[in-house]
N, C-alpha and C. Protein backbone atom coordinates (compact mmCIF):
# COMPACT_ATOMS: atom_id res chain seq x y z
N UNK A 1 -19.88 6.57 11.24
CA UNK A 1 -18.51 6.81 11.57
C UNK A 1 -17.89 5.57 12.22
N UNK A 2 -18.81 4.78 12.77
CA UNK A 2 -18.42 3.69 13.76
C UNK A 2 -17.78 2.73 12.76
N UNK A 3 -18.45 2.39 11.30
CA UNK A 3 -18.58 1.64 10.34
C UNK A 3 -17.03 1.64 10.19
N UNK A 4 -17.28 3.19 9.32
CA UNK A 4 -15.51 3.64 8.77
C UNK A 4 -14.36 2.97 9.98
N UNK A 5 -14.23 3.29 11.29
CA UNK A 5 -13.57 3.39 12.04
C UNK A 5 -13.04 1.40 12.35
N UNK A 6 -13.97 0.64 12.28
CA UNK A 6 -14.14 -0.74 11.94
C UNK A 6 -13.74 -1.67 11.11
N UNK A 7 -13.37 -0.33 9.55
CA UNK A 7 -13.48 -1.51 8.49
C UNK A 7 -12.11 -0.50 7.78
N UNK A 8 -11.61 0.45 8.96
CA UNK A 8 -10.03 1.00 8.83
C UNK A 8 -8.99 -0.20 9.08
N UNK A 9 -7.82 -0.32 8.62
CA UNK A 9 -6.93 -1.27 8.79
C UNK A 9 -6.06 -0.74 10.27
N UNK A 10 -5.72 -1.28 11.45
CA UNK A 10 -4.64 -0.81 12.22
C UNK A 10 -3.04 -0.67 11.75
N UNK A 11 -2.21 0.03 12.55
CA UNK A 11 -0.81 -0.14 11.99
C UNK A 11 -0.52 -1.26 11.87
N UNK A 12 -0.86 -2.03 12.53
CA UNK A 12 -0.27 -3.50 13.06
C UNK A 12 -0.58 -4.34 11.74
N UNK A 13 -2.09 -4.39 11.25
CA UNK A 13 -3.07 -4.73 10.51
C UNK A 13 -1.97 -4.58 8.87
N UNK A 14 -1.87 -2.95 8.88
CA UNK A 14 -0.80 -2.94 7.32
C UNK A 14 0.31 -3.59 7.70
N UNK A 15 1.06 -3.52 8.66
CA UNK A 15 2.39 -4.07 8.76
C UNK A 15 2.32 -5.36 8.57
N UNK A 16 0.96 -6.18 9.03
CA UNK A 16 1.15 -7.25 8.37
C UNK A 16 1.19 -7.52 7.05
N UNK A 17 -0.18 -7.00 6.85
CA UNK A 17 -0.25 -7.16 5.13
C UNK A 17 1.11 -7.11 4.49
N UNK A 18 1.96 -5.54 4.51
CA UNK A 18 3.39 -5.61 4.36
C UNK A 18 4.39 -6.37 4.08
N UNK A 19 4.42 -7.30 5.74
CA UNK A 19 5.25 -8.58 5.37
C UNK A 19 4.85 -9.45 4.37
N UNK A 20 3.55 -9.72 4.43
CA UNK A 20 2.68 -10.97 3.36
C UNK A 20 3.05 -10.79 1.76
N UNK A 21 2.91 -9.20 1.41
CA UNK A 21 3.12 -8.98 0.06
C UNK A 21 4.60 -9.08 0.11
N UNK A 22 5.75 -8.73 1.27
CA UNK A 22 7.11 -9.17 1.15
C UNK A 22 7.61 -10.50 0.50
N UNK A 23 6.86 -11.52 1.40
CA UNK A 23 7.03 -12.73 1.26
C UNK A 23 6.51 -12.91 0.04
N UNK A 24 5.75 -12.96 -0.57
CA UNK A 24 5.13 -12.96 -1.82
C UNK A 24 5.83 -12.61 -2.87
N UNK A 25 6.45 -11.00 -3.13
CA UNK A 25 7.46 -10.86 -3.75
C UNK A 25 8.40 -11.47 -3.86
N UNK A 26 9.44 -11.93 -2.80
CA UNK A 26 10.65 -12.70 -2.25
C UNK A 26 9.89 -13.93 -3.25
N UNK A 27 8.66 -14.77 -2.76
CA UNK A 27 8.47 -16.26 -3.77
C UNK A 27 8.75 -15.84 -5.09
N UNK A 28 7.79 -14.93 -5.62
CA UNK A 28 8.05 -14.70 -7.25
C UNK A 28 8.59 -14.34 -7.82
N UNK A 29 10.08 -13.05 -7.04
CA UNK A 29 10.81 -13.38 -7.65
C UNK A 29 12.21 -13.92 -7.56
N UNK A 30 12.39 -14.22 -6.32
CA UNK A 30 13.21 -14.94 -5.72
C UNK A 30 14.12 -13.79 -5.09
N UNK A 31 13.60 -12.36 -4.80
CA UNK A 31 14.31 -11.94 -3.89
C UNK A 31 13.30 -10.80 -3.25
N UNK A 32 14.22 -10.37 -2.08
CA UNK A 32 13.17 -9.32 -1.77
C UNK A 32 13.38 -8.32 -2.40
N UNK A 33 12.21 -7.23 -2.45
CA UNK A 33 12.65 -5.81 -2.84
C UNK A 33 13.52 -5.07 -1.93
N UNK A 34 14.17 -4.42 -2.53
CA UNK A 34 14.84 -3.13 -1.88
C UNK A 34 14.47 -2.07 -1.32
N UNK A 35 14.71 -1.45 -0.07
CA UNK A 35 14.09 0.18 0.44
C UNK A 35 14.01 1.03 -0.37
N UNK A 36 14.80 0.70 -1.36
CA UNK A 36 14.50 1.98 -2.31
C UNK A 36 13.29 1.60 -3.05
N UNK A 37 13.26 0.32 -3.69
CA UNK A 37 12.06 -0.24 -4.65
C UNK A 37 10.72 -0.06 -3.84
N UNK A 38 10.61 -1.05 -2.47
CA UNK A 38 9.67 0.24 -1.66
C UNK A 38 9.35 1.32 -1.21
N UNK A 39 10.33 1.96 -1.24
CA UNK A 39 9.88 3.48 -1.33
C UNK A 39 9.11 4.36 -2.33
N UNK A 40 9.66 3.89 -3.68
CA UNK A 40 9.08 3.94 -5.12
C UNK A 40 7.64 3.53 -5.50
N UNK A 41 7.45 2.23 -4.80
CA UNK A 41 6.12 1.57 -5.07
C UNK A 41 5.12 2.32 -4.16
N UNK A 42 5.54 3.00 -2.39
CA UNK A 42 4.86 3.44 -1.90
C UNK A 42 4.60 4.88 -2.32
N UNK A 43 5.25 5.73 -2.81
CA UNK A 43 5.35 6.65 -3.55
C UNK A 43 3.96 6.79 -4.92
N UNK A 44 4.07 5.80 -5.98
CA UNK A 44 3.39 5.60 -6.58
C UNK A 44 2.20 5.25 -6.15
N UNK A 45 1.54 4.59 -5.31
CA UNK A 45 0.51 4.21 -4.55
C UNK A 45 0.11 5.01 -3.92
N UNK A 46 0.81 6.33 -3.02
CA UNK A 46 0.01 7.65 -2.70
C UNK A 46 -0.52 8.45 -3.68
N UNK A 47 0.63 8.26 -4.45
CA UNK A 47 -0.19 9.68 -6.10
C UNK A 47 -1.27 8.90 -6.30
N UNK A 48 -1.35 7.84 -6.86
CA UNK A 48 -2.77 7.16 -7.44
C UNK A 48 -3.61 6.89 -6.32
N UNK A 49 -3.71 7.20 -4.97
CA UNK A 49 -4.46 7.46 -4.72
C UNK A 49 -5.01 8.73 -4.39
N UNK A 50 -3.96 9.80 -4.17
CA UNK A 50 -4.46 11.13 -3.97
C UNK A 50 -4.83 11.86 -5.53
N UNK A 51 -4.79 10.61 -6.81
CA UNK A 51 -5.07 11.16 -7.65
C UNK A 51 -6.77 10.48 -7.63
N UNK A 52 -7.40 9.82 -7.07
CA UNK A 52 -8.65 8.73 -6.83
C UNK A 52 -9.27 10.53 -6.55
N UNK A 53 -9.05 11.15 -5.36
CA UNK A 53 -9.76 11.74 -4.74
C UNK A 53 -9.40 13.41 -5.45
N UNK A 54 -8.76 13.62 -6.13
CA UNK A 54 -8.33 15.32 -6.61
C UNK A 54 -9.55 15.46 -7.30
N UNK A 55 -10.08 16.79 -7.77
CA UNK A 55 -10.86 17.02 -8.45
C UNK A 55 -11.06 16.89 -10.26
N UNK A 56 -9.45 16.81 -10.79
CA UNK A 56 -9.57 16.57 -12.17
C UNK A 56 -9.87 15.09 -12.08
N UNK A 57 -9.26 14.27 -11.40
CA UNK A 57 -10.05 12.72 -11.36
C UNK A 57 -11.28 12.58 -11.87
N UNK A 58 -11.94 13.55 -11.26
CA UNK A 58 -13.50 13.26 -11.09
C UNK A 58 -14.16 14.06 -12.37
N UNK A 59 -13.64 14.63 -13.08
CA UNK A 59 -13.71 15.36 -14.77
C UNK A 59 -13.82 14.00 -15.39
């Protein structure tokens, strides 16, 4: 449990990451995304992962 708890990201930890993939976006494509476009992408990124762990996944 100690492991898991270790090799979890903090809030702080995603919020960075966050900005990094911001900035990243903003370089490639020369702007930032929008709240809505993140909202969408974070959206999509919960289903695929709560689709990782559902049981037809695993069919």
């Amino acid at each position: 449990m100690e492991d898991l708890a270790q090799s979890t990201p903090t809030q702080a930890e995603y919020a960075e990451r966050a900005e990094l993939a911001r900035a990243e976006l903003t370089s490639a494509l020369g702007s930032a995304p929008s709240p809505e476009a993140e909202a969408k992408a974070r959206a999509l990124l919960e289903r695929l992962g709560g689709a990782a762990h559902s049981p037809r996944a695993a069919a």
